[in-house]
PDB file of N, CA and C in Angstrom:
ATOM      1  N   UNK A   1     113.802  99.117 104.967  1.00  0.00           N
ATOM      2  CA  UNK A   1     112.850  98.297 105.703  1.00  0.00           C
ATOM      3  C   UNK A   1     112.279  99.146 106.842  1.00  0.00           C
ATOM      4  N   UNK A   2     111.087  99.148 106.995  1.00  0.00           N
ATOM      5  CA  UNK A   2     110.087 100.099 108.365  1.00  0.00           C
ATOM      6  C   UNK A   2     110.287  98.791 109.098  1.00  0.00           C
ATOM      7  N   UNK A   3     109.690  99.754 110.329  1.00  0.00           N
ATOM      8  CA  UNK A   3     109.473  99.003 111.424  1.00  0.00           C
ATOM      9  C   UNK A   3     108.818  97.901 111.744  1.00  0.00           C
ATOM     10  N   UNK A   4     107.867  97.995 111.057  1.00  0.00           N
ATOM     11  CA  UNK A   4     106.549  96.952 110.961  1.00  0.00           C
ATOM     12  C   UNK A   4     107.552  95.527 109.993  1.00  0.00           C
ATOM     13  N   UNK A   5     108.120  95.775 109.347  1.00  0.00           N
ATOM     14  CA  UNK A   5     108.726  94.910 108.165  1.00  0.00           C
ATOM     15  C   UNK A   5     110.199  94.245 108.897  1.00  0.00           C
ATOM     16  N   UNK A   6     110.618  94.758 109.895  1.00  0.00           N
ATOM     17  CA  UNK A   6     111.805  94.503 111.178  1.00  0.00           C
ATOM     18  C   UNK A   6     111.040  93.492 111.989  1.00  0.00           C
ATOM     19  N   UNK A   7     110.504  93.879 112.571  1.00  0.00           N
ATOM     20  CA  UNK A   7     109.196  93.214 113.192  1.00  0.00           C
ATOM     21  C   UNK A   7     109.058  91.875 113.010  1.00  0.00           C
ATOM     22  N   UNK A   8     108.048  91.953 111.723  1.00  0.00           N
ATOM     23  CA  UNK A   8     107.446  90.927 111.283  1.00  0.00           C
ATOM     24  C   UNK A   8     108.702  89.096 110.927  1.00  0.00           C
ATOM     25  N   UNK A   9     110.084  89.989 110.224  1.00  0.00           N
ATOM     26  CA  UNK A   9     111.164  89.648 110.295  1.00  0.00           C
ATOM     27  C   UNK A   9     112.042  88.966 110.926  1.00  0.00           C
ATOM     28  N   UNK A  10     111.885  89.848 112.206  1.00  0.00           N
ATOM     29  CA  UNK A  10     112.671  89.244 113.699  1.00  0.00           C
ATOM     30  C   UNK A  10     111.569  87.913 114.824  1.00  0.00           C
ATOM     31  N   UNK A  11     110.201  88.485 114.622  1.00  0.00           N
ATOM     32  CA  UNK A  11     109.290  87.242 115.066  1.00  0.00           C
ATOM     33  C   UNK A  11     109.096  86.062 114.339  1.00  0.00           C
ATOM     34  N   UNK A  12     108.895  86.664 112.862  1.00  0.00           N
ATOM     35  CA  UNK A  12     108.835  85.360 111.909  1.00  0.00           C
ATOM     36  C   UNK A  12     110.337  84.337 111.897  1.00  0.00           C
ATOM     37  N   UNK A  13     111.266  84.608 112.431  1.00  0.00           N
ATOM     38  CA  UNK A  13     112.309  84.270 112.500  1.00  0.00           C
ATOM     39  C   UNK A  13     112.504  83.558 113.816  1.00  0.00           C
ATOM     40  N   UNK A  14     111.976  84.012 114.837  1.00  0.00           N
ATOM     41  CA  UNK A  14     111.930  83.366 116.519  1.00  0.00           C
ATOM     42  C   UNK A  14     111.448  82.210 116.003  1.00  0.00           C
ATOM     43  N   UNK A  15     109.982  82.108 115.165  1.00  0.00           N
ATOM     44  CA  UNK A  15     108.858  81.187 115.248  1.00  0.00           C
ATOM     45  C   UNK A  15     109.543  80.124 113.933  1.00  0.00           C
ATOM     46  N   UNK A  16     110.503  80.742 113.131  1.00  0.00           N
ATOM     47  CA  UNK A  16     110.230  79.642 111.860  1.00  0.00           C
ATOM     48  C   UNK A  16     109.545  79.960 110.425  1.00  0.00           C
ATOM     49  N   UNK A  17     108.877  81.254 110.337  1.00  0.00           N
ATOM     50  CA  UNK A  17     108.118  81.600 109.494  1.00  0.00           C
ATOM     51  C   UNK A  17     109.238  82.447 108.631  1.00  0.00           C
ATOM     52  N   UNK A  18     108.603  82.712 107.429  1.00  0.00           N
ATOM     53  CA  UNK A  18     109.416  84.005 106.327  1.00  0.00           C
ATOM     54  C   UNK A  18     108.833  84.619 106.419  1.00  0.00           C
ATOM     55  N   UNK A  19     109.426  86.458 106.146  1.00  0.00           N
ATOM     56  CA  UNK A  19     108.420  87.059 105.766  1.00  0.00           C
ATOM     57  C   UNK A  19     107.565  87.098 104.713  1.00  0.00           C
ATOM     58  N   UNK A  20     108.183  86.513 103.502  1.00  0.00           N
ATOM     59  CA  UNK A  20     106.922  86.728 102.293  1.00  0.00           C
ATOM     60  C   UNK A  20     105.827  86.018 102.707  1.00  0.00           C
ATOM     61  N   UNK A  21     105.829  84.906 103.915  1.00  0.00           N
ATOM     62  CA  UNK A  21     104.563  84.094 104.151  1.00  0.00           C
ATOM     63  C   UNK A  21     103.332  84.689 104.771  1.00  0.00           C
ATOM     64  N   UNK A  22     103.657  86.235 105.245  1.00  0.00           N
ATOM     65  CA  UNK A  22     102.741  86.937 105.658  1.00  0.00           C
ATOM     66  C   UNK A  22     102.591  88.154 104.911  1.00  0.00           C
ATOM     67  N   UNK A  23     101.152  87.805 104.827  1.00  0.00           N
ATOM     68  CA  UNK A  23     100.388  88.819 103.915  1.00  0.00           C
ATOM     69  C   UNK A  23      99.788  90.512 104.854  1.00  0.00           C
ATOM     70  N   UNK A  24     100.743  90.938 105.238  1.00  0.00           N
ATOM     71  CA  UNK A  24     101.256  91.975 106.403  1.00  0.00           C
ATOM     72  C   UNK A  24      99.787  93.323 106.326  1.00  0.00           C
ATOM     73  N   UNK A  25      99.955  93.547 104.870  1.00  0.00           N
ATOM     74  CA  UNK A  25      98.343  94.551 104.708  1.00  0.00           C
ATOM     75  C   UNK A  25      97.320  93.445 104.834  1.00  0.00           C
ATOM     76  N   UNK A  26      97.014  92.567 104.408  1.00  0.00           N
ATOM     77  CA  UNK A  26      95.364  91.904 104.939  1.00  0.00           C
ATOM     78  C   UNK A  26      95.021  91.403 105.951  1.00  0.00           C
ATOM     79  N   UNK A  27      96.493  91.197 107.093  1.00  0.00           N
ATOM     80  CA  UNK A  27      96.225  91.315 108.588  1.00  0.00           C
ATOM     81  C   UNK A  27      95.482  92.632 108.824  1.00  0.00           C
ATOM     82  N   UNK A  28      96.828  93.162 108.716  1.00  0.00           N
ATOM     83  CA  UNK A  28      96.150  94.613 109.168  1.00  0.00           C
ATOM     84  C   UNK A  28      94.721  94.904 109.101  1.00  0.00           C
ATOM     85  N   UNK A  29      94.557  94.610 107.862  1.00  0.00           N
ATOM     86  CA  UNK A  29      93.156  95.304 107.357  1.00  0.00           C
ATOM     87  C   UNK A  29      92.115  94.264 107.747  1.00  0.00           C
ATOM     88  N   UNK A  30      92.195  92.782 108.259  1.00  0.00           N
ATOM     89  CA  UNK A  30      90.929  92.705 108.823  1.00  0.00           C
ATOM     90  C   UNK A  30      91.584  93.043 110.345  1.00  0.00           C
ATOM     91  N   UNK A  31      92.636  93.330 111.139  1.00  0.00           N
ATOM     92  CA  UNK A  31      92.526  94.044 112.318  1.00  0.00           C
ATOM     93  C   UNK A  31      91.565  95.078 112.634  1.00  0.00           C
ATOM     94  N   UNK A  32      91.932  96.339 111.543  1.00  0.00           N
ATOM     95  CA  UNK A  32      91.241  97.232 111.585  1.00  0.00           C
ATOM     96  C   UNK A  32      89.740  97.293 111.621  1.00  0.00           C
ATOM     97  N   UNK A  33      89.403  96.015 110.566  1.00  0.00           N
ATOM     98  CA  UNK A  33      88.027  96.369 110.248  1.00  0.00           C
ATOM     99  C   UNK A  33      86.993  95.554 111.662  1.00  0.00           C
ATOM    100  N   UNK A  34      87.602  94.446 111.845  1.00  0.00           N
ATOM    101  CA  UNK A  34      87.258  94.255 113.596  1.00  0.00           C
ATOM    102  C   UNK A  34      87.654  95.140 114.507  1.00  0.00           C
ATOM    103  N   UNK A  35      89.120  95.690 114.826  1.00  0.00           N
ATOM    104  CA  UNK A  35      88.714  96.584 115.801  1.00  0.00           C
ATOM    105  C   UNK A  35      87.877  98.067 115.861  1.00  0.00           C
ATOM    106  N   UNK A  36      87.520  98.373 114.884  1.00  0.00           N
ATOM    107  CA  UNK A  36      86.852  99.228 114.347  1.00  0.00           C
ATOM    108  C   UNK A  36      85.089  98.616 114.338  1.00  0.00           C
ATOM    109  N   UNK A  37      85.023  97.684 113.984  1.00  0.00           N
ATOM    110  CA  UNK A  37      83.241  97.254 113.752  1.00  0.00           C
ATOM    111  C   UNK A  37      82.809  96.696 114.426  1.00  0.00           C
ATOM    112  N   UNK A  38      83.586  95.906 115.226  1.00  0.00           N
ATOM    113  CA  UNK A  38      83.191  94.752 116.018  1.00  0.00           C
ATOM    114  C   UNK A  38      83.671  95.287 117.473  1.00  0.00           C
ATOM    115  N   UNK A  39      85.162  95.263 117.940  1.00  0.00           N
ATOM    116  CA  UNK A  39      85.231  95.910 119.335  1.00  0.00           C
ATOM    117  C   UNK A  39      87.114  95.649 119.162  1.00  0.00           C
ATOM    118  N   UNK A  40      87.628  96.375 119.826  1.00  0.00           N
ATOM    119  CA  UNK A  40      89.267  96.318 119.438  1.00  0.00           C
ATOM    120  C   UNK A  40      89.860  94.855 120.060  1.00  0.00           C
ATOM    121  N   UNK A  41      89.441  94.606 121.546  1.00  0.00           N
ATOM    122  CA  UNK A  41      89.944  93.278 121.736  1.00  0.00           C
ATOM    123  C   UNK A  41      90.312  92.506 120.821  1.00  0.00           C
ATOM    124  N   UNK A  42      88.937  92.338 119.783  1.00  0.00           N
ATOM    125  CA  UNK A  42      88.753  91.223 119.205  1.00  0.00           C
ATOM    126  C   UNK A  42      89.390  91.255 117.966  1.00  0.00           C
ATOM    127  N   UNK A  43      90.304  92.237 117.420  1.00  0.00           N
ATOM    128  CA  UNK A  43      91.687  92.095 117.007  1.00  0.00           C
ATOM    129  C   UNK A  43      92.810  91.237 116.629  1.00  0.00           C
ATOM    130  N   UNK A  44      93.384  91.457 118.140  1.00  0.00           N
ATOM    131  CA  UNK A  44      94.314  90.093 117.849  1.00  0.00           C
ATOM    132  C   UNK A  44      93.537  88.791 118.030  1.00  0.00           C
ATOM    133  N   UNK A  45      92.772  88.678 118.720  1.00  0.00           N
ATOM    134  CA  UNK A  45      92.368  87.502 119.086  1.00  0.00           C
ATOM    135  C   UNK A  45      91.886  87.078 117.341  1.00  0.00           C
ATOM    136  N   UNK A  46      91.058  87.692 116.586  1.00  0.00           N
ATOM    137  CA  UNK A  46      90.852  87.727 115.109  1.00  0.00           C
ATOM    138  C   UNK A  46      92.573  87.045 114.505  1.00  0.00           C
ATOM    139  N   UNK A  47      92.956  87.719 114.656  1.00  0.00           N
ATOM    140  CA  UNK A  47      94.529  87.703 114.193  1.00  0.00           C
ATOM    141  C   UNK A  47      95.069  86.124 114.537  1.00  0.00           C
ATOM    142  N   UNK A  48      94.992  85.910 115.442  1.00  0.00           N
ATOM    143  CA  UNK A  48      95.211  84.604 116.018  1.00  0.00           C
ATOM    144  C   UNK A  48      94.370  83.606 115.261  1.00  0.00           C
ATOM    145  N   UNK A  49      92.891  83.299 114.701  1.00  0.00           N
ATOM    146  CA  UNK A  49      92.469  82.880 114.521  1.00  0.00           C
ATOM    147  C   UNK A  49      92.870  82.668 113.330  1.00  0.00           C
ATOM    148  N   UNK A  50      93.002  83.779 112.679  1.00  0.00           N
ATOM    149  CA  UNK A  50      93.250  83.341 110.957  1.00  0.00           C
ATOM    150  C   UNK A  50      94.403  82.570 110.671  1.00  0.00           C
ATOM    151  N   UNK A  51      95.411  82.866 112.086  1.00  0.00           N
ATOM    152  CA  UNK A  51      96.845  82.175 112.062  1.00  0.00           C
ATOM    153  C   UNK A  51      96.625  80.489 112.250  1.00  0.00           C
ATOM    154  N   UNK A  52      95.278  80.287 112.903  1.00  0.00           N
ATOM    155  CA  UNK A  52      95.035  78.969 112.874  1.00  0.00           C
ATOM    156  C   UNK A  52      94.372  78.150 111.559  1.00  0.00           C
ATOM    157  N   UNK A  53      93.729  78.959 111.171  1.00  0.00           N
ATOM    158  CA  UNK A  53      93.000  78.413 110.089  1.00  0.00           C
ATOM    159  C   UNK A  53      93.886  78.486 108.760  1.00  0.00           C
ATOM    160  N   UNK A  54      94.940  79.241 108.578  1.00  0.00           N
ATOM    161  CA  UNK A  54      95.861  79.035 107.806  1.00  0.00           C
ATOM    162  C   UNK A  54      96.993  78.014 107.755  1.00  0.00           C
ATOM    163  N   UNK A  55      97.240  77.928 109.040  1.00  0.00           N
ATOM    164  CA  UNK A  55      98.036  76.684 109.911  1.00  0.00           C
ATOM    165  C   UNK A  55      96.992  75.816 108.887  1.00  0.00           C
ATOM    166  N   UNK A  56      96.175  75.846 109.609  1.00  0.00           N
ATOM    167  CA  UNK A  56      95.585  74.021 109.157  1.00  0.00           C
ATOM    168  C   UNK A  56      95.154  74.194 107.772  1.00  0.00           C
ATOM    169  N   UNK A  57      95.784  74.984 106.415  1.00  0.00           N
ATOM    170  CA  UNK A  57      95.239  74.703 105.545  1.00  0.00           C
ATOM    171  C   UNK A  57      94.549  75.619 104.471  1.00  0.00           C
ATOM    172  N   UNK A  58      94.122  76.128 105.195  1.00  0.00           N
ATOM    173  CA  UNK A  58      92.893  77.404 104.671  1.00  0.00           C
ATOM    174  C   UNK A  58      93.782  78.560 104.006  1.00  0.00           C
ATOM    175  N   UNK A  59      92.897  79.065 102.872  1.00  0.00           N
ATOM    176  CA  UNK A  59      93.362  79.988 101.446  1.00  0.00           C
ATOM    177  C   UNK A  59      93.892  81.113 102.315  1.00  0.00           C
ATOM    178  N   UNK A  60      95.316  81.978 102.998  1.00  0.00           N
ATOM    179  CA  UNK A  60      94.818  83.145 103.574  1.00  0.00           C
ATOM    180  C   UNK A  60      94.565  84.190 103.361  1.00  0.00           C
ATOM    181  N   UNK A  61      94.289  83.968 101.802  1.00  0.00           N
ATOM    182  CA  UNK A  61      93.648  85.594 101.050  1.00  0.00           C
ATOM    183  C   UNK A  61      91.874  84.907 101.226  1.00  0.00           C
ATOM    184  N   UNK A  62      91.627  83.865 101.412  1.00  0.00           N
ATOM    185  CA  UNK A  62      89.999  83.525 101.360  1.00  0.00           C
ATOM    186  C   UNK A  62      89.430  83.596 102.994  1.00  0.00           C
ATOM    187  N   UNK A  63      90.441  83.483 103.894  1.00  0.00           N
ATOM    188  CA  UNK A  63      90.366  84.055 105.327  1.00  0.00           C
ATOM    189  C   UNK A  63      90.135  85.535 105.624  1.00  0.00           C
ATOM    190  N   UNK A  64      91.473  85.840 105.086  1.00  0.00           N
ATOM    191  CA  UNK A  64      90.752  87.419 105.679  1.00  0.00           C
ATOM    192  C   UNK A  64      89.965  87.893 104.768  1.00  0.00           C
ATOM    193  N   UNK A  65      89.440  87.640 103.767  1.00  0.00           N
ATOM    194  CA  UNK A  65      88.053  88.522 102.767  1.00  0.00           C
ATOM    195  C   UNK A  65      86.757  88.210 103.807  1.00  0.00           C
ATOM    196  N   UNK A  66      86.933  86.670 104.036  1.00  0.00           N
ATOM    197  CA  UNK A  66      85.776  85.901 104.865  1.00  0.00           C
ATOM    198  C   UNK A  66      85.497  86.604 106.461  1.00  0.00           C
ATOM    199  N   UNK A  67      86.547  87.137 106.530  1.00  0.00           N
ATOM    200  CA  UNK A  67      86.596  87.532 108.228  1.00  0.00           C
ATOM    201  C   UNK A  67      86.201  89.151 108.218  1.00  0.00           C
ATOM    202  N   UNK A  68      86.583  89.993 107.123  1.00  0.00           N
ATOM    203  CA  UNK A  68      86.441  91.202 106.579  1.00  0.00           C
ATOM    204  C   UNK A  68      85.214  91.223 106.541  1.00  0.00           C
ATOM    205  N   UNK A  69      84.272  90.496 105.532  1.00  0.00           N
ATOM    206  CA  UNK A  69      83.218  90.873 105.216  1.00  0.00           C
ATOM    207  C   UNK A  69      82.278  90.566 106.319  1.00  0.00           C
ATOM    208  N   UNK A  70      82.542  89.406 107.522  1.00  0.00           N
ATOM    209  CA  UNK A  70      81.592  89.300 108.920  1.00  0.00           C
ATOM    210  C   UNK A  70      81.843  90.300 109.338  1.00  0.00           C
ATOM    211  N   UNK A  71      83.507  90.698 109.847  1.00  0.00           N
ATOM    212  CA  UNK A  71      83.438  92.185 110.715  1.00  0.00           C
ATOM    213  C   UNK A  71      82.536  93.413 110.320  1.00  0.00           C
ATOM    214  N   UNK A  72      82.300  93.672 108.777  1.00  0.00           N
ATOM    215  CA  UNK A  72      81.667  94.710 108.083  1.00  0.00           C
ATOM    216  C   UNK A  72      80.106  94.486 108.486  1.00  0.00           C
ATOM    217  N   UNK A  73      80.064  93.466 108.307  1.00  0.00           N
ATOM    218  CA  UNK A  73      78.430  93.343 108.748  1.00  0.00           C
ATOM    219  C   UNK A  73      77.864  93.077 109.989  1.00  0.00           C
ATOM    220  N   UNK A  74      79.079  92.823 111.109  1.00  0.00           N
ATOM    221  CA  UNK A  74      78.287  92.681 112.590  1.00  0.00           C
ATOM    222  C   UNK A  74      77.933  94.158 112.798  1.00  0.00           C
ATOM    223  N   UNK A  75      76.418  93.802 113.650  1.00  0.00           N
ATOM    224  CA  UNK A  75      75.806  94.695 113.611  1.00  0.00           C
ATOM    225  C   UNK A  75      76.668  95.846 115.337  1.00  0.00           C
ATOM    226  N   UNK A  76      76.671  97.315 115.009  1.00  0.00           N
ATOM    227  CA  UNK A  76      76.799  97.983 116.025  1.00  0.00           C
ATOM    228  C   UNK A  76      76.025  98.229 117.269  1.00  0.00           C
ATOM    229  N   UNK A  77      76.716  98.243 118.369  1.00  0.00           N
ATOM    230  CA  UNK A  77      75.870  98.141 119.804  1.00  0.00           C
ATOM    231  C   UNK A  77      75.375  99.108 119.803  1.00  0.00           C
ATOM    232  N   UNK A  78      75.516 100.382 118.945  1.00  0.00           N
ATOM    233  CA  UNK A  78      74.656 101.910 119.156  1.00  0.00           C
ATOM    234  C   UNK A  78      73.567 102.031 118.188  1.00  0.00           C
ATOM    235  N   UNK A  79      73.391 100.663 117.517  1.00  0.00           N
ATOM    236  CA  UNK A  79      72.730 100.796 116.030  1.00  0.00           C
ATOM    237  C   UNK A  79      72.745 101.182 115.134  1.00  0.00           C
ATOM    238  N   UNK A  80      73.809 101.907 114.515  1.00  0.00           N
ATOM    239  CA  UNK A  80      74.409 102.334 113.299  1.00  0.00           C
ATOM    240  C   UNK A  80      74.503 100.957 112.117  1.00  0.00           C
ATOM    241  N   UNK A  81      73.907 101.714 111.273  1.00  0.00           N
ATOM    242  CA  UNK A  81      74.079 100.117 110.009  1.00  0.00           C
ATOM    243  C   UNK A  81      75.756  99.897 110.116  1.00  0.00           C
ATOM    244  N   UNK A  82      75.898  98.704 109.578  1.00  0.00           N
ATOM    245  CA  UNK A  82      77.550  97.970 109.211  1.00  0.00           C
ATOM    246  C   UNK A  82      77.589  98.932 108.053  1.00  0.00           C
ATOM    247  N   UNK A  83      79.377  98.986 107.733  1.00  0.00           N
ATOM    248  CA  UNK A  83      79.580  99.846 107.106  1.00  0.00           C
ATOM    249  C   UNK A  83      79.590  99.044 105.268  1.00  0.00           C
ATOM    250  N   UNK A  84      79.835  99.524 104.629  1.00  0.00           N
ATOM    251  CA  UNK A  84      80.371  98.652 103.086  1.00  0.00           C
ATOM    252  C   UNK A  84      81.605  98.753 103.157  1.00  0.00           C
ATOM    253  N   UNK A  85      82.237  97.848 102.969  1.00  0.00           N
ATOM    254  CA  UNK A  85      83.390  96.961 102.565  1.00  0.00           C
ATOM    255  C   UNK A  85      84.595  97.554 101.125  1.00  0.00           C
ATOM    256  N   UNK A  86      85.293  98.066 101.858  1.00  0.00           N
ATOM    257  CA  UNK A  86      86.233  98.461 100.577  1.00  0.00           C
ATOM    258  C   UNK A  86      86.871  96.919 100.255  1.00  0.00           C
ATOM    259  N   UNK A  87      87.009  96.717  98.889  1.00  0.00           N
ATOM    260  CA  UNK A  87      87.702  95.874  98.390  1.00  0.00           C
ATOM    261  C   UNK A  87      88.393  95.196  99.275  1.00  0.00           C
ATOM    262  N   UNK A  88      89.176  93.965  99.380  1.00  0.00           N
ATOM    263  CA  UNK A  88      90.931  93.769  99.961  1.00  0.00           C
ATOM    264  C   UNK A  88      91.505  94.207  99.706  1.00  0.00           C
ATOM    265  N   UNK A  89      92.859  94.487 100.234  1.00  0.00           N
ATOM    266  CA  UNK A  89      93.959  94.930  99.553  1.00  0.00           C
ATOM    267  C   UNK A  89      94.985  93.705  98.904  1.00  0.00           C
ATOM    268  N   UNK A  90      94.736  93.812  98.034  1.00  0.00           N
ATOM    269  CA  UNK A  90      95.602  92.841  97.201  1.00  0.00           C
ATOM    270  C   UNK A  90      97.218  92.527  97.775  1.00  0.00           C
TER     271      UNK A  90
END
């Protein structure tokens, strides 16, 4: 087990959660692709959000594709086009 997988483990455990209930790469990867396209703050705060919309219901492989593909396309403050979108990670 890595660190990240200890982690996820020992919090999901404070809170009540399992780990198989988190889908640990498609966080990540819409982290990245917001703090990377959009601005890093908006990260966790991203992160947080999907934790709500999954809370109440929502697909969370249809969350982060949905949140992926806005981050990819908000536009950059230097004007550089949005980038294209690698797949999810499954």
């Amino acid at each position: 087990m890595n660190e990240l997988d200890a982690w996820v483990t020992a919090a999901g455990a404070e809170i009540g959660t399992a780990p198989g209930e988190v889908d640990t790469a498609a966080v990540l990867d819409v982290a990245r692709d917001v703090a990377h396209q959009v601005l890093r703050p908006g990260a966790p705060v991203t992160a947080y959000l999907m934790g709500l919309a999954v809370g109440r219901g929502a697909d969370p492989a249809d969350v982060a594709a949905r949140i992926r593909a806005l981050a990819l396309a908000w536009p950059h403050r230097d004007g550089a086009q949005p980038v294209v979108a690698d797949p999810p990670t499954p």
